[in-house]
Protein backbone atom coordinates (compact mmCIF):
# COMPACT_ATOMS: atom_id res chain seq x y z
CA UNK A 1 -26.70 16.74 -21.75
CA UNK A 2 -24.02 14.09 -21.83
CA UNK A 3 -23.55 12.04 -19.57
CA UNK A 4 -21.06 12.61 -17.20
CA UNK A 5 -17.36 10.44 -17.24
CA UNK A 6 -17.37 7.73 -14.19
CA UNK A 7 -13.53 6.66 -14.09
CA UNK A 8 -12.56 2.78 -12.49
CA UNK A 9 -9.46 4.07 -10.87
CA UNK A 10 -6.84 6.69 -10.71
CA UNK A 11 -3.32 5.02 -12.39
CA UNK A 12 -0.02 6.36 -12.44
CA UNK A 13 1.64 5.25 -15.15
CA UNK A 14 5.58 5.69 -14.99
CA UNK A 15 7.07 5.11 -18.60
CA UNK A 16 10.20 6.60 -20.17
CA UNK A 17 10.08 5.57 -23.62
CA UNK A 18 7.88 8.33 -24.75
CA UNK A 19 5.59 6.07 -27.52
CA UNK A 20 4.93 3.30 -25.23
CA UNK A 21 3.54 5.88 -22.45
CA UNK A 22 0.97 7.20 -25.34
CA UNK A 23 0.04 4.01 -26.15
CA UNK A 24 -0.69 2.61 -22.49
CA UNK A 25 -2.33 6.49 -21.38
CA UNK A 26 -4.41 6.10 -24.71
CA UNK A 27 -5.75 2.35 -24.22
CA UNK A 28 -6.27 2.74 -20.43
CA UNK A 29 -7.95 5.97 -21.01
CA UNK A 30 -10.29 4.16 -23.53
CA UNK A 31 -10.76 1.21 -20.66
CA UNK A 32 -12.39 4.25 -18.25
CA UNK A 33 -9.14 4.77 -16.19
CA UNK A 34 -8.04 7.99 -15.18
CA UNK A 35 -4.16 8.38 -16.26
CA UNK A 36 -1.70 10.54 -14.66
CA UNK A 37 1.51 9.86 -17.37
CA UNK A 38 4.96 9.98 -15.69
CA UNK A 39 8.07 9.62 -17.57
CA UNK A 40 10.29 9.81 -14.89
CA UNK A 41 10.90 8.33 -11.40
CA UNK A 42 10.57 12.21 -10.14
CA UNK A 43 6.98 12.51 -11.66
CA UNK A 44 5.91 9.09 -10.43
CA UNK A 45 7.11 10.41 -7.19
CA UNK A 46 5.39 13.60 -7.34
CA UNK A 47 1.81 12.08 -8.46
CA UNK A 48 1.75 9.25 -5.75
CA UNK A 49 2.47 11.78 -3.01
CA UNK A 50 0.27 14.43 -4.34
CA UNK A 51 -2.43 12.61 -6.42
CA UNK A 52 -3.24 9.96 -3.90
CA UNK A 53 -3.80 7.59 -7.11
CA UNK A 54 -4.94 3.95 -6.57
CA UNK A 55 -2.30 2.24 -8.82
CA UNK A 56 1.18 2.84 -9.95
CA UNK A 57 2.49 1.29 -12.98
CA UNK A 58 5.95 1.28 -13.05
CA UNK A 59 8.54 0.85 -15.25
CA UNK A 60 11.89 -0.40 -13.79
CA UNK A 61 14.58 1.42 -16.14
CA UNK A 62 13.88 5.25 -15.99
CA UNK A 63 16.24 7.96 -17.24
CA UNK A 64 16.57 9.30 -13.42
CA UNK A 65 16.63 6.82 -11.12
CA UNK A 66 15.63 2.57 -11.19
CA UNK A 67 11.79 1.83 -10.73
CA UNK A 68 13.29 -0.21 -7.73
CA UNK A 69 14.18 2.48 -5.85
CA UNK A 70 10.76 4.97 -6.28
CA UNK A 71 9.33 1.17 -4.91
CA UNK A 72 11.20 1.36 -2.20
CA UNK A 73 10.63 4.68 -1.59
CA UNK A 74 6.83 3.95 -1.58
CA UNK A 75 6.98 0.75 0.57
CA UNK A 76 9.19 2.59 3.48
CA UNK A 77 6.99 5.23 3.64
CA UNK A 78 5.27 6.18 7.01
CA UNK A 79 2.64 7.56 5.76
CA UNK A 80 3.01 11.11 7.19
CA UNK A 81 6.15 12.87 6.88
CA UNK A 82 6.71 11.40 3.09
CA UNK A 83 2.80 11.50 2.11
CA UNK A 84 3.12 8.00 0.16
CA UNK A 85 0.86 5.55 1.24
CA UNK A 86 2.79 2.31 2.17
CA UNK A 87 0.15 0.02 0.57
CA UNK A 88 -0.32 1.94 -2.86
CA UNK A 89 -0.53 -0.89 -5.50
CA UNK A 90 1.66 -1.11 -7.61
CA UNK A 91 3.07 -3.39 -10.98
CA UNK A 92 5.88 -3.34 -12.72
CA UNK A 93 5.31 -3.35 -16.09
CA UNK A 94 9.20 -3.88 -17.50
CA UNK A 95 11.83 -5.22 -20.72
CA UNK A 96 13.54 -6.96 -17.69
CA UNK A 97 12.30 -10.13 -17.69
CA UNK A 98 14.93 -12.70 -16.47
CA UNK A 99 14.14 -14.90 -13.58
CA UNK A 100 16.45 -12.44 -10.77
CA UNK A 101 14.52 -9.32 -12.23
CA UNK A 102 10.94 -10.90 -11.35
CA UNK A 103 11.96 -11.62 -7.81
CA UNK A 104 13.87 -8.71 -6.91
CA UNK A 105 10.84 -6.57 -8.63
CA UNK A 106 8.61 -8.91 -6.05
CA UNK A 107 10.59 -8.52 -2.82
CA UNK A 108 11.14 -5.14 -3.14
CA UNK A 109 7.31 -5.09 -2.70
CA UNK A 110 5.62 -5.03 -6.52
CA UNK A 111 2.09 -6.43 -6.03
CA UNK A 112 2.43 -8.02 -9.83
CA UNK A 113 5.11 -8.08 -12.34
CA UNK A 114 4.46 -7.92 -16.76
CA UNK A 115 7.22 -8.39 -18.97
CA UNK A 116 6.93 -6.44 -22.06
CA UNK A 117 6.00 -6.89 -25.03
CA UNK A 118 2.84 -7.47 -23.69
CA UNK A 119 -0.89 -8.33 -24.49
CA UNK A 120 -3.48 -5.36 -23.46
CA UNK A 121 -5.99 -7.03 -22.31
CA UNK A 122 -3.79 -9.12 -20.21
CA UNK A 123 -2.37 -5.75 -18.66
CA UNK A 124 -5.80 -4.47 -18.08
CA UNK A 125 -6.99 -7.81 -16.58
CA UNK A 126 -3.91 -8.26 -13.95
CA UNK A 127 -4.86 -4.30 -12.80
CA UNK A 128 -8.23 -5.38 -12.33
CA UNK A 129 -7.00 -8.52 -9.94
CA UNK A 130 -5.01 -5.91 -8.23
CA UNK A 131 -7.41 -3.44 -7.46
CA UNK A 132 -9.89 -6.38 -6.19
CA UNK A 133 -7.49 -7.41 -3.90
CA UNK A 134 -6.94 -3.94 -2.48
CA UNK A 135 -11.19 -3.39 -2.48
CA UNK A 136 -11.14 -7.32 -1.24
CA UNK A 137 -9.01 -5.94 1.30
CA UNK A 138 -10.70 -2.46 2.83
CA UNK A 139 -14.29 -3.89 3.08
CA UNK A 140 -16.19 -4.01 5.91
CA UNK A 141 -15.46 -2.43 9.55
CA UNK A 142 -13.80 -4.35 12.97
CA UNK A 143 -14.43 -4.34 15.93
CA UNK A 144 -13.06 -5.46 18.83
CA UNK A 145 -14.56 -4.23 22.00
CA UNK A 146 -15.09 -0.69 21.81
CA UNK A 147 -12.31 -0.37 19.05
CA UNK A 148 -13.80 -0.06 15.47
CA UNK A 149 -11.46 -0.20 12.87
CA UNK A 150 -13.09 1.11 9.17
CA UNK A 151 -10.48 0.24 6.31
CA UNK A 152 -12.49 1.44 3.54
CA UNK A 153 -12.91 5.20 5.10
CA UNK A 154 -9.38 4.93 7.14
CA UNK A 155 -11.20 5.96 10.35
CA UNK A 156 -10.71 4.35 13.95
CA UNK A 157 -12.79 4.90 16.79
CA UNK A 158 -12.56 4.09 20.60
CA UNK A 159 -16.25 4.17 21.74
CA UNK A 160 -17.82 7.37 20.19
CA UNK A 161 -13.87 8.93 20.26
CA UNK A 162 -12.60 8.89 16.52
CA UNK A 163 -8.81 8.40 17.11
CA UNK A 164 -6.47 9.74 14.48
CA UNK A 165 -3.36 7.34 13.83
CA UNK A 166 -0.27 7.66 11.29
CA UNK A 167 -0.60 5.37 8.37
CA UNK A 168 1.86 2.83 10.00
CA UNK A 169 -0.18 2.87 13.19
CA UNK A 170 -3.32 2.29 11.31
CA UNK A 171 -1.44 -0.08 9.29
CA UNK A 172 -0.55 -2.40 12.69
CA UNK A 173 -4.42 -1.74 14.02
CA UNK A 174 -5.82 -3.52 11.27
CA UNK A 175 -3.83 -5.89 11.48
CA UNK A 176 -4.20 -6.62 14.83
CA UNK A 177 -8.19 -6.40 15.27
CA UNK A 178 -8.73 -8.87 12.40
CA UNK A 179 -8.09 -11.72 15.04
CA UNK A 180 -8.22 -9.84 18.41
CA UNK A 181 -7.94 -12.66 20.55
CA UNK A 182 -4.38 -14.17 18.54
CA UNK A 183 -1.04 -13.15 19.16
CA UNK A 184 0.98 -12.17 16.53
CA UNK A 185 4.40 -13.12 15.49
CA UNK A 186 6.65 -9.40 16.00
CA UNK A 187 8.13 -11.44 12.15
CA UNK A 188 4.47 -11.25 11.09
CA UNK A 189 3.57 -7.71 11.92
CA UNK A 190 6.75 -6.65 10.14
CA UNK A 191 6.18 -8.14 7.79
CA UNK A 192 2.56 -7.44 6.70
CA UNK A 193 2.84 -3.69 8.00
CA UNK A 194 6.30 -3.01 6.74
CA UNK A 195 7.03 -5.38 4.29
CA UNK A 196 10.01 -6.46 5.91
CA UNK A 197 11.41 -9.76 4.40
CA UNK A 198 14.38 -10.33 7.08
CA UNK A 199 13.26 -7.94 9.83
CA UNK A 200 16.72 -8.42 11.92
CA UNK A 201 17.04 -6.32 15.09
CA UNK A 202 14.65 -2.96 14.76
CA UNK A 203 12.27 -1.25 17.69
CA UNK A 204 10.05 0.02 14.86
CA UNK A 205 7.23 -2.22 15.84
CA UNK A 206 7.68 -1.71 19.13
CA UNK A 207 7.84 2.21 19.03
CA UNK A 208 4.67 2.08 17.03
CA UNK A 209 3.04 0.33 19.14
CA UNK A 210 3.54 1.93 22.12
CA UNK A 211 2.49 5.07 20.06
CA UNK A 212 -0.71 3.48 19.27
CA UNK A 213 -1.34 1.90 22.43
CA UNK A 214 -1.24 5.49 23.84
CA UNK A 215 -3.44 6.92 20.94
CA UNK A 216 -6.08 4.76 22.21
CA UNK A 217 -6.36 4.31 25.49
CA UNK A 218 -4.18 7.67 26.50
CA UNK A 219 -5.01 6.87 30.33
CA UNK A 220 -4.91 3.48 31.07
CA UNK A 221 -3.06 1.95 27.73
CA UNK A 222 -5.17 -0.97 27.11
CA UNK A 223 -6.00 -2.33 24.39
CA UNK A 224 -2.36 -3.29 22.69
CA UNK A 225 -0.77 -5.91 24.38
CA UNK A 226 2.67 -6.76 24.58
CA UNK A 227 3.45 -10.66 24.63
CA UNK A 228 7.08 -10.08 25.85
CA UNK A 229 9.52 -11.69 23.49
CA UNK A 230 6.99 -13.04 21.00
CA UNK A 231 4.36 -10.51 19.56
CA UNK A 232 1.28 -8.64 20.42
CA UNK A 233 -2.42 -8.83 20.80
CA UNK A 234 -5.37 -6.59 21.09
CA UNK A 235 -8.00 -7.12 23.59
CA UNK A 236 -11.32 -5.93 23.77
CA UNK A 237 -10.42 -3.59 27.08
């Protein structure tokens, strides 16, 4: 019997030049990744909001639309109505390679950013950085009081209540109950949850939070504190 095929990680990999996107599924293939190949922005699209992969590479000139804008589309996602998860990793892998091109790729949200032509094994290493990170990142359950937040299973719990939240709301949470007793910044939480760069005037933290607040305590609404004109907490309750 043979054994059986234990893949590292699911990859999207978004490529319109139709060689290159052999070469890259046939190499990470051959590095145990499982490839979903995308040629267009419309099948990168499709996979991360179907596949639930754990990487997009991404390709920033595509024959249907820029790779900035499917990264945007990703990083505004709620979570719910689109189906694309916010946080999905992702690097551009690009022929753009002048100095504006790396930072606009950046603040739009990439996680890393590889000019071609490029070395394999340097490709393969930077994904492996990237997927630590994200691991690095999901380990190990919170608690604060009788809110327990789980990152690596997505699951929340208020006492023995599991408590189901939106990705955004989740997203805030765990933010929030990795220092409990600190008040965040309402910049900060934008910022990390959103990805905002110059969040301006928007009640999108504050609707979510209210939603959340709710969510969890649907009673009383402890738990998420306001700090009026500054941030918010959470407290054990």
């Amino acid at each position: 019997m043979l054994p059986q095929r234990r893949e590292i990680a699911s990859l999207v990999v978004c490529e319109d030049d139709a060689a290159t996107l052999e070469m890259l599924c046939d190499h990470l293939v051959a590095d145990g990744f499982g490839v979903l190949p995308a040629p267009s922005a419309s099948d990168a699209l499709r996979f991360c909001r179907y596949n639930h992969p754990d990487l997009l590479l991404l390709d920033l000139t595509l024959p249907d639309a820029s790779g900035l804008d499917v990264l945007r589309e990703i990083r505004e996602a709620d979570g719910v109505t689109s189906r694309f998860d916010p946080g999905l990793p992702v690097i551009v892998v690009t022929g753009r390679g002048a100095d504006a091109d790396r930072v606009r790729g950046l603040d739009f949200g990439a996680d890393d950013y590889l000019v071609k032509p490029f070395y394999h094994p340097e490709l393969r290493a930077r994904i492996g950085a990237v997927l630590r990170r994200g691991l690095g990142e999901r380990e190990g359950p919170c608690r604060a009081g009788e809110v327990v937040v789980d990152p690596a299973r997505r699951k929340v719990w208020v006492g023995e209540r599991e408590v189901p939240l939106s990705n955004k709301e989740f997203g805030l949470l765990r933010v929030l109950v990795r220092e409990p007793s600190r008040v965040f910044t309402k910049r900060e939480l934008l910022e990390a949850v959103w990805g905002y760069r110059s969040p301006g005037r928007t009640r999108t933290l504050d609707s979510h939070a209210s939603r959340l607040r709710r969510k969890l305590d649907p009673e009383h609404g402890r738990y998420v504190v306001n700090c009026w004109g500054y941030g918010y907490r959470l407290v054990d309750g």
